[in-house]
N, C-alpha and C. Protein backbone atom coordinates (compact mmCIF):
# COMPACT_ATOMS: atom_id res chain seq x y z
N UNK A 1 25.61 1.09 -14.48
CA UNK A 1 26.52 0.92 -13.36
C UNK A 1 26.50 -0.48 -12.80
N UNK A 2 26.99 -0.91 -12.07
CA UNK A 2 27.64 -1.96 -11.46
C UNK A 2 25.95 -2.10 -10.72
N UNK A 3 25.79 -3.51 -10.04
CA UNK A 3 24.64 -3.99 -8.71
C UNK A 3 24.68 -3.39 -7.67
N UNK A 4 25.92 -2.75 -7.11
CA UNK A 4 26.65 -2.36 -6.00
C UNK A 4 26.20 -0.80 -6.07
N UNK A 5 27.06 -0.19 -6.87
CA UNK A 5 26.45 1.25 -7.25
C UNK A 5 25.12 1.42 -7.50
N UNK A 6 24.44 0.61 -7.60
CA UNK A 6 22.69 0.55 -8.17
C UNK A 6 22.36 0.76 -6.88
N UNK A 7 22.47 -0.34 -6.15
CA UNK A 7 22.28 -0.58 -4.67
C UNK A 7 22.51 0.98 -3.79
N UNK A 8 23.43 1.45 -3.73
CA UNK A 8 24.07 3.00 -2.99
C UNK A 8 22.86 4.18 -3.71
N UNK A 9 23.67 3.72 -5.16
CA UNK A 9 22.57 5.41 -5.67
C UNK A 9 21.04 4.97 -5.22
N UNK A 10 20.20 3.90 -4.57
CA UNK A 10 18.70 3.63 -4.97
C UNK A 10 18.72 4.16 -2.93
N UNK A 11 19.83 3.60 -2.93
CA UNK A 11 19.51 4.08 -0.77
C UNK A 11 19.97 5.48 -0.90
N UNK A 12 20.45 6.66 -1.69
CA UNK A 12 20.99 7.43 -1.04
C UNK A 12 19.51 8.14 -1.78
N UNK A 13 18.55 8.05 -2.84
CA UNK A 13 17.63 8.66 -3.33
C UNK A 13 16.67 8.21 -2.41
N UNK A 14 16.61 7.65 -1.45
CA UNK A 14 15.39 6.51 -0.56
C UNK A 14 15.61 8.45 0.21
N UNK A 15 16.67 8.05 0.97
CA UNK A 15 17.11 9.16 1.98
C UNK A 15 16.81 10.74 1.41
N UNK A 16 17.09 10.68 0.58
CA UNK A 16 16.93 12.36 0.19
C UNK A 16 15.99 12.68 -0.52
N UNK A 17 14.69 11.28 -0.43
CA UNK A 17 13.43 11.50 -1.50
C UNK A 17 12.38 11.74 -0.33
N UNK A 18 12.81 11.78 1.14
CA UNK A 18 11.72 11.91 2.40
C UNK A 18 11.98 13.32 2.66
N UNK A 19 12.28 14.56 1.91
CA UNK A 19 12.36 15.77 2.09
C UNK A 19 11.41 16.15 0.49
N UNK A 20 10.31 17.16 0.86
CA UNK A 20 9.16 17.37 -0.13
C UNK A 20 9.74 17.75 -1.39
N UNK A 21 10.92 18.81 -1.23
CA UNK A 21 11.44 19.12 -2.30
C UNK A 21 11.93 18.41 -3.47
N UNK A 22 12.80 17.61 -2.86
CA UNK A 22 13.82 16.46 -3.03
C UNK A 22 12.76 15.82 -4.11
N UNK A 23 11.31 15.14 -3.59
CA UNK A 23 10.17 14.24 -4.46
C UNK A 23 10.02 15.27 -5.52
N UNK A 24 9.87 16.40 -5.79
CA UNK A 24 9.73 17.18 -7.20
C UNK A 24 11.03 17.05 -8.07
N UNK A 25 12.88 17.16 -7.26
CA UNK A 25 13.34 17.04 -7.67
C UNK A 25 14.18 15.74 -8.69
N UNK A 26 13.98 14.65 -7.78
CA UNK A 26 13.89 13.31 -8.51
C UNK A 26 13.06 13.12 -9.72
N UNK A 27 11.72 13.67 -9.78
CA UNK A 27 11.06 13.23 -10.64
C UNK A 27 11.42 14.07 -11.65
N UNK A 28 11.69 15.33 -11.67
CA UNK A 28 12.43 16.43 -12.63
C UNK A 28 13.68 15.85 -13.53
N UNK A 29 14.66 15.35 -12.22
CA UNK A 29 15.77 14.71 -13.29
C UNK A 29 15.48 13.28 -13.51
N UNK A 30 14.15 12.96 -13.82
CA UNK A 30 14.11 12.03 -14.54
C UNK A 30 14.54 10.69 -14.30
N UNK A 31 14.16 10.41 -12.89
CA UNK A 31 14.63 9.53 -11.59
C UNK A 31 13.33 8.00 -11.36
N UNK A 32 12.47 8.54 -11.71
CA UNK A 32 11.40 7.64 -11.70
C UNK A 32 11.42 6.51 -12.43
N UNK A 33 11.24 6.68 -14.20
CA UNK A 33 11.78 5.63 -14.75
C UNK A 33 12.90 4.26 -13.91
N UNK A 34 14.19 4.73 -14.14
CA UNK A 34 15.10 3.90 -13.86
C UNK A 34 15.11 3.13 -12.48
N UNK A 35 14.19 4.09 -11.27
CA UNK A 35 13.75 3.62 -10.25
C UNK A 35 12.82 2.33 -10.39
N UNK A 36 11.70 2.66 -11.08
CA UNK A 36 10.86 1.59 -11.57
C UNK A 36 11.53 0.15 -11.96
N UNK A 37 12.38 0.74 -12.76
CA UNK A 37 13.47 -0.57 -12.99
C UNK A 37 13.63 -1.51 -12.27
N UNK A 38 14.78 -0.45 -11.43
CA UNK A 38 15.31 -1.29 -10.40
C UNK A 38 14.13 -2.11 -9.50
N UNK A 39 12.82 -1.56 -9.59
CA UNK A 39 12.42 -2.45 -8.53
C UNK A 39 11.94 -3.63 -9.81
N UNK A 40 11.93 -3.56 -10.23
CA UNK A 40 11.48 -4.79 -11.33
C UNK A 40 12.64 -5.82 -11.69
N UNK A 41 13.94 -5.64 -11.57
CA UNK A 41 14.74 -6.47 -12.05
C UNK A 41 16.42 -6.30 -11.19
N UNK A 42 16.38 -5.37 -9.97
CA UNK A 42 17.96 -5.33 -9.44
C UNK A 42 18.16 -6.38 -8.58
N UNK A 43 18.47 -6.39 -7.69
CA UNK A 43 19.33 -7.11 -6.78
C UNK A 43 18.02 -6.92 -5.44
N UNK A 44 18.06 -7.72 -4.67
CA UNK A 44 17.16 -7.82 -3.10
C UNK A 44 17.04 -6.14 -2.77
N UNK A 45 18.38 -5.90 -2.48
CA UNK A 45 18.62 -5.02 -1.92
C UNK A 45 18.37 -3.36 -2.72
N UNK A 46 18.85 -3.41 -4.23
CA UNK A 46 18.55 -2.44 -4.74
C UNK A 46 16.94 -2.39 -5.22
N UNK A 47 16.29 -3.44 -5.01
CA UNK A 47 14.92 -3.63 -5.42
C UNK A 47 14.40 -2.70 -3.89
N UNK A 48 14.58 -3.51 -2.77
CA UNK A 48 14.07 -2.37 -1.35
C UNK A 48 14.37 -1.06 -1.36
N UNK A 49 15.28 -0.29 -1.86
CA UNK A 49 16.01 0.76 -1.61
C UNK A 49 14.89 1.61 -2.97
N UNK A 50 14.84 0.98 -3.90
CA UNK A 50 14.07 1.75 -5.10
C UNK A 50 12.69 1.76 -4.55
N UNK A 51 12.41 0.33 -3.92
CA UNK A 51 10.65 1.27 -3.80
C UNK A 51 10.51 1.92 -2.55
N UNK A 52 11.28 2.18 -1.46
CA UNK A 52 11.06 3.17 -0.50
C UNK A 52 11.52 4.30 -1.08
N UNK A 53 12.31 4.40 -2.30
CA UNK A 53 12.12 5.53 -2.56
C UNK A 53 10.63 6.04 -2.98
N UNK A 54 10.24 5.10 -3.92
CA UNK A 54 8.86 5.33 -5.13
C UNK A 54 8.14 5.77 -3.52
N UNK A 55 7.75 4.87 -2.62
CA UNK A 55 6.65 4.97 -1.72
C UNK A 55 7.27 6.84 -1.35
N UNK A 56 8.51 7.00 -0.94
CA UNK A 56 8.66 8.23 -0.65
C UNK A 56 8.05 9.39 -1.65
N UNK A 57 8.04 9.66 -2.79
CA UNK A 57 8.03 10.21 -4.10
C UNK A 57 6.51 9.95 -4.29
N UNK A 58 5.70 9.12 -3.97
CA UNK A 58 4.19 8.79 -4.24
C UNK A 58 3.44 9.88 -3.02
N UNK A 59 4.04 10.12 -2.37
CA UNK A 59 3.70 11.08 -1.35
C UNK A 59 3.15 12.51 -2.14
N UNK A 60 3.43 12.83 -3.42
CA UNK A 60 3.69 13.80 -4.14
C UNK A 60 2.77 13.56 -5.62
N UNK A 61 1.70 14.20 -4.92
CA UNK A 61 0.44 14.42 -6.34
C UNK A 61 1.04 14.14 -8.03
N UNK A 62 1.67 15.06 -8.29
CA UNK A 62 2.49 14.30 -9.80
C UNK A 62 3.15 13.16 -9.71
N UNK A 63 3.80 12.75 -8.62
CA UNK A 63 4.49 11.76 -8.93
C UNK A 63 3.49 10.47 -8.96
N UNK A 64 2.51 10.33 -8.06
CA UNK A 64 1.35 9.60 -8.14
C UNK A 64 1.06 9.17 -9.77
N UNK A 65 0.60 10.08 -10.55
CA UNK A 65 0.50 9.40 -12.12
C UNK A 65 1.93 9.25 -12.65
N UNK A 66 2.84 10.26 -12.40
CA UNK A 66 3.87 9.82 -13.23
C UNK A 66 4.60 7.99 -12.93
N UNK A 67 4.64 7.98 -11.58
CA UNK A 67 4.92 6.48 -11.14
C UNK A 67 3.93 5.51 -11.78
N UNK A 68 2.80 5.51 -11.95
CA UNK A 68 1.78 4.85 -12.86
C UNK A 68 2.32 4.99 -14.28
N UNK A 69 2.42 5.87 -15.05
CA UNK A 69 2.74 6.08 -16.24
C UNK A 69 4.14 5.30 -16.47
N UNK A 70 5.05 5.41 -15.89
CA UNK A 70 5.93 4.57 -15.71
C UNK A 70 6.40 3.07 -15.84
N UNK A 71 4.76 2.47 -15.67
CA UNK A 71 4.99 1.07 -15.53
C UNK A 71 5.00 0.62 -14.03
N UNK A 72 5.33 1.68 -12.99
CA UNK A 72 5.65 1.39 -11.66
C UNK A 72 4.27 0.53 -10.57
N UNK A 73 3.30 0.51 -11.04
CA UNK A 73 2.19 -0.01 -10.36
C UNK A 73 2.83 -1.56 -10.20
N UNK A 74 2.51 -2.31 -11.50
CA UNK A 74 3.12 -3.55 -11.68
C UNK A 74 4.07 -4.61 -10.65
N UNK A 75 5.41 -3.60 -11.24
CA UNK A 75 6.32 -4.52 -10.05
C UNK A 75 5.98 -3.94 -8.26
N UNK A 76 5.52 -3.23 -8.25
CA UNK A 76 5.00 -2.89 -6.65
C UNK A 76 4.51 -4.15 -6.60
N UNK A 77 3.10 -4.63 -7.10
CA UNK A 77 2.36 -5.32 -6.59
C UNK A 77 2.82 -6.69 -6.87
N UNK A 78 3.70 -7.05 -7.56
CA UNK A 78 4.84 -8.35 -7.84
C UNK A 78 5.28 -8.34 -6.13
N UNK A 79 6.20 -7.06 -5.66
CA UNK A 79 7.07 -7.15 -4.52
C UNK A 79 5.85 -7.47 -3.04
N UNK A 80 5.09 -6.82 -3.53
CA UNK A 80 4.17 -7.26 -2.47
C UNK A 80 3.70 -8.38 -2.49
N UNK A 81 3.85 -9.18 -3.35
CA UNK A 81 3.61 -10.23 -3.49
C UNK A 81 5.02 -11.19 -3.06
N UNK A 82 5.56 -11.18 -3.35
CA UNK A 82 6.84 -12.14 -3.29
C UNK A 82 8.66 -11.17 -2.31
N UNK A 83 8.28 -10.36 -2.30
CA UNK A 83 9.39 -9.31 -2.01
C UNK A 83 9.55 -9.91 -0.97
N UNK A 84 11.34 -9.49 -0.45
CA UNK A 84 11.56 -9.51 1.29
C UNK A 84 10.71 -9.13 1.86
N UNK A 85 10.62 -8.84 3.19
CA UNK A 85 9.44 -8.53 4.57
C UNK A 85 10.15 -6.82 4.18
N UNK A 86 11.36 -6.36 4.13
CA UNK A 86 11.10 -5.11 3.71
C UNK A 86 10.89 -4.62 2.25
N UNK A 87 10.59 -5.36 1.60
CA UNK A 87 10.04 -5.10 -0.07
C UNK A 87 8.76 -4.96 0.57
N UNK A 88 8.00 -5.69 0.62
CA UNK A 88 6.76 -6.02 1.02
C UNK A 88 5.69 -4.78 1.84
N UNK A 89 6.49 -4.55 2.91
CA UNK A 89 6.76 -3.54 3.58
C UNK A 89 6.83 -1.89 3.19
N UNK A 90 7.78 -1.78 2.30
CA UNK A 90 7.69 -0.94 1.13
C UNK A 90 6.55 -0.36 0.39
N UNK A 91 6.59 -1.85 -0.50
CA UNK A 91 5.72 -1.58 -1.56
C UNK A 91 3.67 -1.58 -1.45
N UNK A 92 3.73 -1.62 -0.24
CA UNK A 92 2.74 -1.86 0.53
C UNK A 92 2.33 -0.24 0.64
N UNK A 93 3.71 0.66 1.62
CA UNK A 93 3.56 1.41 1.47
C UNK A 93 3.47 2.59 -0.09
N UNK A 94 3.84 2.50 -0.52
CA UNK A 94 3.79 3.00 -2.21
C UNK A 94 2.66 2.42 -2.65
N UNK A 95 2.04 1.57 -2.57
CA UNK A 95 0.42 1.15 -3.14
C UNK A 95 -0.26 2.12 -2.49
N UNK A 96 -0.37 1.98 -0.63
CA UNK A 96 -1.08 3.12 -0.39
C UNK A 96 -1.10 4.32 -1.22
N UNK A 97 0.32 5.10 -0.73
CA UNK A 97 0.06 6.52 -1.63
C UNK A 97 -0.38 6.47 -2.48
N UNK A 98 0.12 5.60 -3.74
CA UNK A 98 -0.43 5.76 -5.01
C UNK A 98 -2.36 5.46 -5.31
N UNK A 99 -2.86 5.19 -4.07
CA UNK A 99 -4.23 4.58 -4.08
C UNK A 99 -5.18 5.78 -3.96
N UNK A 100 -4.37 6.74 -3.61
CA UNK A 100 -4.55 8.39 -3.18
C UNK A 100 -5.62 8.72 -4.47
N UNK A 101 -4.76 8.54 -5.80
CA UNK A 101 -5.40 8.54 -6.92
C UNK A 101 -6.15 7.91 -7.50
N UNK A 102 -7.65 8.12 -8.37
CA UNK A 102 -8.53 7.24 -8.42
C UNK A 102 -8.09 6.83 -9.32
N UNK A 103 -7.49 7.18 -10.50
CA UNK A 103 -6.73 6.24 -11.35
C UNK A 103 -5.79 4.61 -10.92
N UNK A 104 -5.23 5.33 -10.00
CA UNK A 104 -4.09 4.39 -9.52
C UNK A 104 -4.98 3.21 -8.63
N UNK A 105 -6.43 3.67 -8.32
CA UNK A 105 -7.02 2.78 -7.75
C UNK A 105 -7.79 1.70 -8.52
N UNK A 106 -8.16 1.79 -9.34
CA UNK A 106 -8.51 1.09 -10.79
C UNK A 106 -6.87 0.22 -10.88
N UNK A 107 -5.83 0.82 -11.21
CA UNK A 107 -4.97 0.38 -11.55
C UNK A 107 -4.01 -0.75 -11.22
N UNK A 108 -4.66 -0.23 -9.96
CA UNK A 108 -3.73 -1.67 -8.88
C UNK A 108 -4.66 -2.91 -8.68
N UNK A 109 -6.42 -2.56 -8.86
CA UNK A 109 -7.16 -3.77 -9.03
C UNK A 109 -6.84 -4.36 -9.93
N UNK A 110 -6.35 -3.76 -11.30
CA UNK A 110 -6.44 -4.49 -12.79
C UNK A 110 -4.82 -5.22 -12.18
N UNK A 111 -3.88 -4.69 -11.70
CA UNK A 111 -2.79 -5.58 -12.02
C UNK A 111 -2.79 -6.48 -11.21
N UNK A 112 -3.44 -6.71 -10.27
CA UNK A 112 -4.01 -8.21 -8.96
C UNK A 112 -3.54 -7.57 -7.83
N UNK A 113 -3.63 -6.65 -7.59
CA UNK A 113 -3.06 -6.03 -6.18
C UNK A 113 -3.62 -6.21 -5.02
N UNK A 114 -5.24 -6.49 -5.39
CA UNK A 114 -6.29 -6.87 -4.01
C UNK A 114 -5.94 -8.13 -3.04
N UNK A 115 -5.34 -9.54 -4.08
CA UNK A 115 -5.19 -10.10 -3.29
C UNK A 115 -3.72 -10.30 -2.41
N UNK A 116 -2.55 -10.10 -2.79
CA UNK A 116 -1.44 -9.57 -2.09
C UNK A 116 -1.71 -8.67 -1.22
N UNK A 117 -2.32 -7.92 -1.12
CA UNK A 117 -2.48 -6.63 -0.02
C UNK A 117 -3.22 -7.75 1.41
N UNK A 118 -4.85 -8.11 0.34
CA UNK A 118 -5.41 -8.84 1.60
C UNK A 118 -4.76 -9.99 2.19
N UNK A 119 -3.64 -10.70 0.99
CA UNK A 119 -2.70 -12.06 1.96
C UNK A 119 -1.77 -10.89 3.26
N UNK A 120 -1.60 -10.18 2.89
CA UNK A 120 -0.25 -9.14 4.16
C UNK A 120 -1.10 -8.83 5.07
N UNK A 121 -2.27 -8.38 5.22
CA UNK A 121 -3.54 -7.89 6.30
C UNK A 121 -3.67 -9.26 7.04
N UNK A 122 -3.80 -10.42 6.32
CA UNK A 122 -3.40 -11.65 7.46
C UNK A 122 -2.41 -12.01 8.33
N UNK A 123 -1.05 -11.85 7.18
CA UNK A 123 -0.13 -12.50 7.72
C UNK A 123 1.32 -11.90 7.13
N UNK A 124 1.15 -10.41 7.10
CA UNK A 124 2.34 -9.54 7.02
C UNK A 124 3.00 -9.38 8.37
N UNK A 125 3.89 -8.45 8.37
CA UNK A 125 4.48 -7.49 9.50
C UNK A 125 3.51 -7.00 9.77
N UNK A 126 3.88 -6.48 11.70
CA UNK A 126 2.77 -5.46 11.95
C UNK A 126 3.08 -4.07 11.19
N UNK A 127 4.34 -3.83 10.73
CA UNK A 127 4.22 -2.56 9.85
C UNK A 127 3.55 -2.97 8.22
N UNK A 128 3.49 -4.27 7.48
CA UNK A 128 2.94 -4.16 6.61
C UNK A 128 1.75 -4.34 7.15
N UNK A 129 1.04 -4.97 7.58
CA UNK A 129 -0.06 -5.17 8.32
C UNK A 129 -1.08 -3.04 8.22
N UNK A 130 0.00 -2.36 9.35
CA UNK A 130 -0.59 -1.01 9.45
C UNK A 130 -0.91 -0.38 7.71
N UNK A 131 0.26 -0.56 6.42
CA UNK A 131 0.75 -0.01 5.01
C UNK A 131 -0.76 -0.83 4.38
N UNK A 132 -0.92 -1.90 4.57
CA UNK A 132 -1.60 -2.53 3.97
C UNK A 132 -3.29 -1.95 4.08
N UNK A 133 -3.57 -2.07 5.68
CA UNK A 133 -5.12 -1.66 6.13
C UNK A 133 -4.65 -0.31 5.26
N UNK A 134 -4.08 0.40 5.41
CA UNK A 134 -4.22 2.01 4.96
C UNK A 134 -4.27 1.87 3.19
N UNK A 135 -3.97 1.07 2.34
CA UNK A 135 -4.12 0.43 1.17
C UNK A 135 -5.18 0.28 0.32
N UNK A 136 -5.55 -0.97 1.27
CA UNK A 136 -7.24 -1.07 0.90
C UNK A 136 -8.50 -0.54 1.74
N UNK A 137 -7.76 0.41 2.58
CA UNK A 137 -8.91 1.90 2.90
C UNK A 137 -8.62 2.89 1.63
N UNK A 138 -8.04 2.83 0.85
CA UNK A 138 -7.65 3.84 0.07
C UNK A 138 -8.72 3.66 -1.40
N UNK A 139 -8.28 1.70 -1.62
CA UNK A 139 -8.76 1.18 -2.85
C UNK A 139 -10.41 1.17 -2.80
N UNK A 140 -10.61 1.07 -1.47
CA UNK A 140 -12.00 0.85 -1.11
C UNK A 140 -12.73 1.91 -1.12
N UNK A 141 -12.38 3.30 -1.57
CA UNK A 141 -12.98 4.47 -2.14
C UNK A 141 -13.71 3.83 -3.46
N UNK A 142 -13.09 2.69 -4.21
CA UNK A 142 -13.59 3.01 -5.66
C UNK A 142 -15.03 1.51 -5.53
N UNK A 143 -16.01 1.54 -6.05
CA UNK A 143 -17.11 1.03 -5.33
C UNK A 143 -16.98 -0.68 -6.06
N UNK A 144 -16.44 -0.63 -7.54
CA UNK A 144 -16.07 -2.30 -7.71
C UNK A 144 -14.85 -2.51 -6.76
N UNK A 145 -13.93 -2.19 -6.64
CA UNK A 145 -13.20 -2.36 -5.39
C UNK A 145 -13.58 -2.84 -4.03
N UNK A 146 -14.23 -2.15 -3.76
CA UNK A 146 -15.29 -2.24 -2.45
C UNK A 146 -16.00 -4.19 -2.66
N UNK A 147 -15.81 -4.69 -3.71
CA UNK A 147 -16.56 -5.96 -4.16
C UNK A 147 -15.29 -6.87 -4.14
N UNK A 148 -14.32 -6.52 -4.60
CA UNK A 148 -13.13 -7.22 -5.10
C UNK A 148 -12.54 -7.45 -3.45
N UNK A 149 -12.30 -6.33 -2.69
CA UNK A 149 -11.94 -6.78 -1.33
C UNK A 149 -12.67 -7.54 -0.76
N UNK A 150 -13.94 -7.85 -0.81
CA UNK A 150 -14.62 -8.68 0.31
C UNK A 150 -14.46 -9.77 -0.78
N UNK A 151 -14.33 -9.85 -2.01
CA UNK A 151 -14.45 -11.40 -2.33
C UNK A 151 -12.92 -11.66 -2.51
N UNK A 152 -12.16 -11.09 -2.09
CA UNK A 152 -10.75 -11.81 -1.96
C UNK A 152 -10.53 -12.45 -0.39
N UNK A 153 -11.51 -12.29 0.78
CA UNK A 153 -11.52 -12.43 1.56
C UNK A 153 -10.65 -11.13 2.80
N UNK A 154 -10.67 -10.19 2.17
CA UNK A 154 -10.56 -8.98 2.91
C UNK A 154 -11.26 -8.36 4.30
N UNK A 155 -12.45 -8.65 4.49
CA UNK A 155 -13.19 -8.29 5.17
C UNK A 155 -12.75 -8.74 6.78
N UNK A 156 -12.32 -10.24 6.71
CA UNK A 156 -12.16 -10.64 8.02
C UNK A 156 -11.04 -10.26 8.54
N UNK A 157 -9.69 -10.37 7.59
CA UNK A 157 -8.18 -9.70 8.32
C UNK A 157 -8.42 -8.18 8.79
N UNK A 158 -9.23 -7.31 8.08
CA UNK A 158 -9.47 -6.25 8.43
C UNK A 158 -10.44 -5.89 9.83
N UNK A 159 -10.92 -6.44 10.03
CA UNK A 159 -11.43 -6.76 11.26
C UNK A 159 -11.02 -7.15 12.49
N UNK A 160 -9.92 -8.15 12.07
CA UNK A 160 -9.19 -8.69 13.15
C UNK A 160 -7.95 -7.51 13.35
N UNK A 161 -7.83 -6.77 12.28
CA UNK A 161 -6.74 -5.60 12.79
C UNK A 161 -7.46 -4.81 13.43
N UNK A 162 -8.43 -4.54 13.43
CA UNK A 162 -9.59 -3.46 14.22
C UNK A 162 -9.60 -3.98 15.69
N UNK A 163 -9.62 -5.33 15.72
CA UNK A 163 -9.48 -5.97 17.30
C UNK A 163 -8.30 -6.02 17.87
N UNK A 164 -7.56 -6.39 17.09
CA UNK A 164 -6.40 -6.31 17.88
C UNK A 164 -4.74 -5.68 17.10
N UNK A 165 -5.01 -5.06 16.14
CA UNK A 165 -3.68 -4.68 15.64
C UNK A 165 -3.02 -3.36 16.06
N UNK A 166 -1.93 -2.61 15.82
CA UNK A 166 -1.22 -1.57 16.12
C UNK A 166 -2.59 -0.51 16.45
N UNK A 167 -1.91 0.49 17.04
CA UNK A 167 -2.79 1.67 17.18
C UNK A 167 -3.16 1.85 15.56
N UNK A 168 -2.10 2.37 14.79
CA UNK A 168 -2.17 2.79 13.34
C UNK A 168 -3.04 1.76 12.78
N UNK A 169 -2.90 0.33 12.64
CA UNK A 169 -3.41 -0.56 12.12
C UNK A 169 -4.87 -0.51 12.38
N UNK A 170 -5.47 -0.30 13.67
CA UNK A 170 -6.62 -0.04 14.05
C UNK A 170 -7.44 0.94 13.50
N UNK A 171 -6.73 2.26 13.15
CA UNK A 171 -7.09 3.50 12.62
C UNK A 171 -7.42 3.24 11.31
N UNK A 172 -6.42 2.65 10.46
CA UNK A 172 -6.20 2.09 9.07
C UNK A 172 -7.63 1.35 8.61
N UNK A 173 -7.66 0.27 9.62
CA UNK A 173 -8.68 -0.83 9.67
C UNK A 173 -9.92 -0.72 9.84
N UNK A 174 -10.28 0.68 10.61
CA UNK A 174 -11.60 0.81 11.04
C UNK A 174 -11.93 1.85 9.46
N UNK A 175 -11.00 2.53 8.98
CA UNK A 175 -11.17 2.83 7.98
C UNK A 175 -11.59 3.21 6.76
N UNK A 176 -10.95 1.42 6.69
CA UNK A 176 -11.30 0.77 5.42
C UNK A 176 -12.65 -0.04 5.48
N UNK A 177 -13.08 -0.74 6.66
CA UNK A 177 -14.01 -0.73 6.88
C UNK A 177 -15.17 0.17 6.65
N UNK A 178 -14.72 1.55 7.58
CA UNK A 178 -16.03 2.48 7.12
C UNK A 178 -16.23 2.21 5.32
N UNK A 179 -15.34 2.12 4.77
CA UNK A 179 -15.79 2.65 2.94
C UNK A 179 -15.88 1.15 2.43
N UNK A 180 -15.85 0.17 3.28
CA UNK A 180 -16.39 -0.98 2.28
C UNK A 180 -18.18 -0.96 2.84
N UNK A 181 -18.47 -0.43 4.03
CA UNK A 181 -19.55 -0.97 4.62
C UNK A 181 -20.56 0.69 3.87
N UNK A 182 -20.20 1.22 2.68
CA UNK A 182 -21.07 2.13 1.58
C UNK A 182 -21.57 0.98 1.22
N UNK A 183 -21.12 -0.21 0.87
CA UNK A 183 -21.81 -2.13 0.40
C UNK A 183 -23.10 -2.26 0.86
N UNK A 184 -23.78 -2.68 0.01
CA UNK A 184 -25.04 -2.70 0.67
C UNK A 184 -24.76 -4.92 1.62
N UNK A 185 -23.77 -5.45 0.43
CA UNK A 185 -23.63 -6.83 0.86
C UNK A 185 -22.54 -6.27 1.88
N UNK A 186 -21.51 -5.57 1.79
CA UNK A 186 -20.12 -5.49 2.62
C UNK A 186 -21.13 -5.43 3.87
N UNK A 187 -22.18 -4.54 4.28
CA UNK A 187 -22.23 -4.24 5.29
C UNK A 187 -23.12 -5.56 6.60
N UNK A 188 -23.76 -6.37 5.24
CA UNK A 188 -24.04 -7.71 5.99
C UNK A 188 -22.34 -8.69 6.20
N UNK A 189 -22.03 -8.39 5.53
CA UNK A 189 -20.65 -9.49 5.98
C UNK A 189 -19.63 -9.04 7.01
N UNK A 190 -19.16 -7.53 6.81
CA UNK A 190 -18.76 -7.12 8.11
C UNK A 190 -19.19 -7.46 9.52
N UNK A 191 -20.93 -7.18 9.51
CA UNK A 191 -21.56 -7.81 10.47
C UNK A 191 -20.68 -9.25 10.82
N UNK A 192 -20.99 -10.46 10.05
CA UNK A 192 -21.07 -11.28 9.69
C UNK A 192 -19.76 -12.22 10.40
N UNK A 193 -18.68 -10.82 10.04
CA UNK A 193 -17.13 -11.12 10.40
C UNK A 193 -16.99 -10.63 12.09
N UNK A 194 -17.77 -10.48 12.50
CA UNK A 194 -17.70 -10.04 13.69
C UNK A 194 -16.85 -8.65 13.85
N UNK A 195 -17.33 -7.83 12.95
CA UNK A 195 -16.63 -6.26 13.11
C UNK A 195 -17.33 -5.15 13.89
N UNK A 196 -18.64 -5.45 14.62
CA UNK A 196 -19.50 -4.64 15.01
C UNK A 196 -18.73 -4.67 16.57
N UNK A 197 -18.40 -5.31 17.34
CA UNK A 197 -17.83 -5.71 18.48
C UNK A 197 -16.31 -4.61 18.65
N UNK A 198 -15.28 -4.67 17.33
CA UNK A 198 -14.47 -4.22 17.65
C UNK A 198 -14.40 -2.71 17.17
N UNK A 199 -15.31 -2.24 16.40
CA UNK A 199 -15.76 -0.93 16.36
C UNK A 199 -16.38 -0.09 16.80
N UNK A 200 -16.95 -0.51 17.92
CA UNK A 200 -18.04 -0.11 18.87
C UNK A 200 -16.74 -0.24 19.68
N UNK A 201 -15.85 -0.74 19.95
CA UNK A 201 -14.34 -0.60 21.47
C UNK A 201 -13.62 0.19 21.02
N UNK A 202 -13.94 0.93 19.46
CA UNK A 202 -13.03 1.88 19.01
C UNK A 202 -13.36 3.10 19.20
N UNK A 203 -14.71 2.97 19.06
CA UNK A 203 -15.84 4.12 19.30
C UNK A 203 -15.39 4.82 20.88
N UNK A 204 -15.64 3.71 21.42
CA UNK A 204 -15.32 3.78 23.16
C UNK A 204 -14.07 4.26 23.39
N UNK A 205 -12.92 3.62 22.91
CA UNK A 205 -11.86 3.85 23.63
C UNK A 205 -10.86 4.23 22.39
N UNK A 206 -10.99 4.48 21.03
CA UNK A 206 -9.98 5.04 20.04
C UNK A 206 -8.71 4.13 20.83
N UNK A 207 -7.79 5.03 19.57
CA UNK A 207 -6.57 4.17 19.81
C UNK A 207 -5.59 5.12 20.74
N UNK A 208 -4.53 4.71 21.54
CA UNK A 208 -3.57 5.72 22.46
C UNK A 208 -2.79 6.41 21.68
C-alpha cells in the first residue's frame, strides 16, 4: 500500500490493539510481522503508530516471544535510540513489556538496548523517563544485566528519578534499584550515587 495507507492501517491497529482481545487477534491474522516492518523502515509517522501498537500487543504473553521472533527487538531499540520523542516514547514502552520475558531480557542486552534506555533515564520525556525506569527494572531481573546497567552509567539517572521524577517514575526507579542493589558492587555504588537519601523519602512518604 501507499505511506499514507501504511500510516492509517498502523494508527487504526495502535487503537484497537489496547483492547486484550484485539492483542490475540492481530497476532492471529498475522499482524506482527509487517508491524515490525513498519517500524524498521516506514515513514516518522507510520514508524510511531507501529510500535505503540507492538508496545500495545507486548502486553500479551505470546506476543512477547512472537514480537522477538519476529526480528521486532532490534528496530525498537534503533527507535529508542534515534526515534521522535514519540518513537522513543513508544518503544521504550514495548522494551518494557517485552523485558517481562527472560528471553527478551537477554535479548535487548545483546542488541545494545542498555545504553539507549539509560541515555532516556537522563534526558528523555518525563513519560519516557517513567517507560524507561520501568525497562531497566525489568532488565535488571537478569543478574549480567544488573552489571551492564551500572556500567553504562545507569545507576545515577535512576536515582535522580527516585528524587525527583513523576510519581510513576519514582515507583519505576526505586524499583529498578531494588534488583540492581541483589549487586554485591551495585549496592556500593547506589550508595555511592547518593540513592540511600531518596529511598529512605520513599519509604517515608511513597508516591501520591
Amino acid at each position: 500500500g501507499t505511506s499514507v495507507a501504511k500510516e492509517k492501517a498502523a494508527g487504526a491497529l495502535q487503537n484497537l490493539s489496547i483492547k486484550a482481545a484485539n492483542q490475540v487477534a492481530i497476532a492471529a491474522a498475522g499482524g506482527i510481522g509487517p508491524l515490525v516492518e513498519l517500524a524498521r523502515s516506514a515513514t516518522s509517522v507510520a514508524k510511531e503508530n507501529a510500535v505503540g501498537t507492538l508496545s500495545n500487543l507486548a502486553v500479551n504473553a505470546d506476543n512477547k516471544v512472537a514480537i522477538a521472533a519476529a526480528g521486532g527487538i532490534g528496530p525498537l531499540v534503533e527507535l529508542a535510540r534515534s526515534g521522535t520523542s514519540a518513537a522513543k516514547e513508544k518503544a521504550t514502552g514495548a522494551l518494557w513489556a517485552l523485558a517481562v520475558n527472560a528471553d527478551n531480557r537477554v535479548a535487548i542486552a545483546a542488541a545494545g538496548g542498555i545504553g539507549p534506555l539509560v541515555e532516556l533515564a537522563r534526558s528523555g520525556t518525563s513519560v519516557a523517563k517513567e517507560k524507561t525506569a520501568g525497562a531497566l527494572g525489568n532488565l535488571s531481573i537478569n543478574a549480567a544485566n544488573k552489571v551492564a546497567i551500572a556500567a553504562a552509567g545507569g545507576i545515577g539517572p535512576l536515582v535522580e528519578l527516585a528524587r525527583s521524577g513523576t510519581s510513576v517514575a519514582k515507583e519505576n526507579a526505586a524499583a529498578a534499584l531494588w534488583a540492581l542493589a541483589v549487586n554485591a558492587d551495585n549496592k556500593v555504588a547506589i550508595a555511592a550515587a547518593g540513592g540511600i537519601g531518596p529511598l529512605v523519602e520513599l519509604a517515608r512518604s511513597g508516591t501520591s
